[in-house]
C-alpha atoms as a PDB file:
ATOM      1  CA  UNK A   1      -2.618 -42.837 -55.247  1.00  0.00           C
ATOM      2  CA  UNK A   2      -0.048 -41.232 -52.983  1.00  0.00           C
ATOM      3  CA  UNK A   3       3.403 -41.863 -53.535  1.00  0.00           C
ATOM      4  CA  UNK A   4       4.919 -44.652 -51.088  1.00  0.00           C
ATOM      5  CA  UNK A   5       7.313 -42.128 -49.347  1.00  0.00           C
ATOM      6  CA  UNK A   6       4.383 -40.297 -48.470  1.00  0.00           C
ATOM      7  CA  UNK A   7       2.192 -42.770 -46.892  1.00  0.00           C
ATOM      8  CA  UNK A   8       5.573 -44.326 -44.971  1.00  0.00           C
ATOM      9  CA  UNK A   9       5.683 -40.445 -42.816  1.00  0.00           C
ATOM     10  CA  UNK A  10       2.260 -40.365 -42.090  1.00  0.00           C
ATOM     11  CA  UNK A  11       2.722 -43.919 -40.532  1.00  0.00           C
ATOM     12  CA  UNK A  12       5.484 -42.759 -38.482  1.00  0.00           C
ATOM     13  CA  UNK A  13       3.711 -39.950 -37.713  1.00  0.00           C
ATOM     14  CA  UNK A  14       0.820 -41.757 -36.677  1.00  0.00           C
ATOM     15  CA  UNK A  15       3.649 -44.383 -34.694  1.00  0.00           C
ATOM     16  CA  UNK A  16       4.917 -41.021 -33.148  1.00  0.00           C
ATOM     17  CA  UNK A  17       1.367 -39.893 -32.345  1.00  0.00           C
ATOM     18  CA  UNK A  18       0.204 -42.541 -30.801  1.00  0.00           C
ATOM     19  CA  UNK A  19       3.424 -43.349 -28.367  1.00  0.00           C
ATOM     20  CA  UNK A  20       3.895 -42.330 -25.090  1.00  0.00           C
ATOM     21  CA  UNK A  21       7.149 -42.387 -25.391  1.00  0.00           C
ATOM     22  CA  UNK A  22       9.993 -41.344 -28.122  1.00  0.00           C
ATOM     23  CA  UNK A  23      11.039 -43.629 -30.740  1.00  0.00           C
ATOM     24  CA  UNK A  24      14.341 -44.265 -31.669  1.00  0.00           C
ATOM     25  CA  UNK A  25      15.443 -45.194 -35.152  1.00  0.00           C
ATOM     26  CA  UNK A  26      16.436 -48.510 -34.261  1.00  0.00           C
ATOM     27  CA  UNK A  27      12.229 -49.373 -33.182  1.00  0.00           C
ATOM     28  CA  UNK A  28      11.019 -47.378 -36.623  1.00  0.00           C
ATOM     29  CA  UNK A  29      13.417 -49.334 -39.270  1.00  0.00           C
ATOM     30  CA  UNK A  30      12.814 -52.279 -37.616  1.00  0.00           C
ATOM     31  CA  UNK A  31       9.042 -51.980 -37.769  1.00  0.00           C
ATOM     32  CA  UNK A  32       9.050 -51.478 -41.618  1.00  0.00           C
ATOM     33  CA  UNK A  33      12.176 -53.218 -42.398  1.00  0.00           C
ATOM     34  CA  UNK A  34      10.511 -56.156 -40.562  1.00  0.00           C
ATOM     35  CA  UNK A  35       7.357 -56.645 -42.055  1.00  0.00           C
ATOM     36  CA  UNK A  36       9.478 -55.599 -45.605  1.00  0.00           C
ATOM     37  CA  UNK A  37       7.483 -52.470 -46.510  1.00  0.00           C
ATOM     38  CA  UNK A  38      10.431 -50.411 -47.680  1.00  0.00           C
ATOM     39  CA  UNK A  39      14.292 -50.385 -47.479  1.00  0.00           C
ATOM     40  CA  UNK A  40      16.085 -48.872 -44.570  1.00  0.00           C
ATOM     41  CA  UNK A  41      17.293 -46.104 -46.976  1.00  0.00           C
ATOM     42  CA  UNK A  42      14.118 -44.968 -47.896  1.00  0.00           C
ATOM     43  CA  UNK A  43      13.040 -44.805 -44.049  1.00  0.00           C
ATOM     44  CA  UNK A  44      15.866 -42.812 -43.642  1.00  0.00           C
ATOM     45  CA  UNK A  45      14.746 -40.167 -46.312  1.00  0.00           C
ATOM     46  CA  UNK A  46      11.054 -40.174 -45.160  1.00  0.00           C
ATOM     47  CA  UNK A  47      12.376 -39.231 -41.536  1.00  0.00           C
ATOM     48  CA  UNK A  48      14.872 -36.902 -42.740  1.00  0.00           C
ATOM     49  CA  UNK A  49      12.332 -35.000 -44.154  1.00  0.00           C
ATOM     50  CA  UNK A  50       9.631 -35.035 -41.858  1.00  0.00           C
ATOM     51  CA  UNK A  51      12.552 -33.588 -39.678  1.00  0.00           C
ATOM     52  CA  UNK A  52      13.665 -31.036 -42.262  1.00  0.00           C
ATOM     53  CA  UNK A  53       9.609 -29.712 -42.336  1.00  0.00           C
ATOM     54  CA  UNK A  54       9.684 -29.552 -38.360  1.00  0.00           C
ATOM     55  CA  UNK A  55       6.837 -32.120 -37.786  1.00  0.00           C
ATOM     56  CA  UNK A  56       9.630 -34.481 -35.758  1.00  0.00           C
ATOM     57  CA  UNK A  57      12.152 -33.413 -33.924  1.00  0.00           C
ATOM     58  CA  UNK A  58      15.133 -35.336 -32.252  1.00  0.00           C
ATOM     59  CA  UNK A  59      17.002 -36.029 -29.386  1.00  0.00           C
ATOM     60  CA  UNK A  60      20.607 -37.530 -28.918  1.00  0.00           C
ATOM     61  CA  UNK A  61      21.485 -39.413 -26.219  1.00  0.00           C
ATOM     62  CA  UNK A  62      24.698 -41.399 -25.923  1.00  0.00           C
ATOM     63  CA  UNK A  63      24.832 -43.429 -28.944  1.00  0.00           C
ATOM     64  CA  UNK A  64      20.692 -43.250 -29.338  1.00  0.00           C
ATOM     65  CA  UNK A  65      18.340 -40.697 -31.096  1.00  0.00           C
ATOM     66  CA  UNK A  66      14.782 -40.246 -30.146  1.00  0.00           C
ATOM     67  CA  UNK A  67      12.318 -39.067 -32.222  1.00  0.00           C
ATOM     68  CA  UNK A  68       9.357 -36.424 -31.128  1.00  0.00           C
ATOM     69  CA  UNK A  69       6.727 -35.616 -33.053  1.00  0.00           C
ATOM     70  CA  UNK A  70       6.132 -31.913 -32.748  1.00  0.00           C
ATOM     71  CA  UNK A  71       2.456 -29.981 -32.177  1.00  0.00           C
ATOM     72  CA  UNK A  72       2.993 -28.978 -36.062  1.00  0.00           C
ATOM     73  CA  UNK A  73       3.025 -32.716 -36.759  1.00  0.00           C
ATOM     74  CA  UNK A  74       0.354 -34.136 -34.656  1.00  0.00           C
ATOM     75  CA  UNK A  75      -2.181 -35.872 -36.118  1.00  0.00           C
ATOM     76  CA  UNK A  76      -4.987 -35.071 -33.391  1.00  0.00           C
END
């Protein structure tokens, strides 16, 4: 079985994918931290690294960042 980090970035790649719009941190923690899949910490890791291997990039905007998935990440 994969390892739970791993299946939490391909749903937020998926989430990503599937938006017309950027996500900002605040909609992707609360969608896991709300139906208690992970911790907000581990979130945090599984975006950091998605970012880190260039399938997400971001966008900061006053006190907001928005998440893009990039065409390295995309699912389709």
């Amino acid at each position: 079985m994969a390892e739970p980090i791993t299946l939490y970035k391909l749903m937020i790649l998926s989430m990503l994918d599937h938006s017309e719009a950027p996500l900002t941190n605040t909609l992707l923690s609360d969608f896991f931290l709300g139906k208690e899949y992970t911790t907000y910490f581990t979130i945090q890791q599984a975006i950091s690294e998605l970012i880190s291997a260039e399938l997400v990039r971001t966008e900061s905007t006053h006190n907001n960042t928005h998440y893009y998935i990039t065409p390295a990440g995309s699912l389709s």
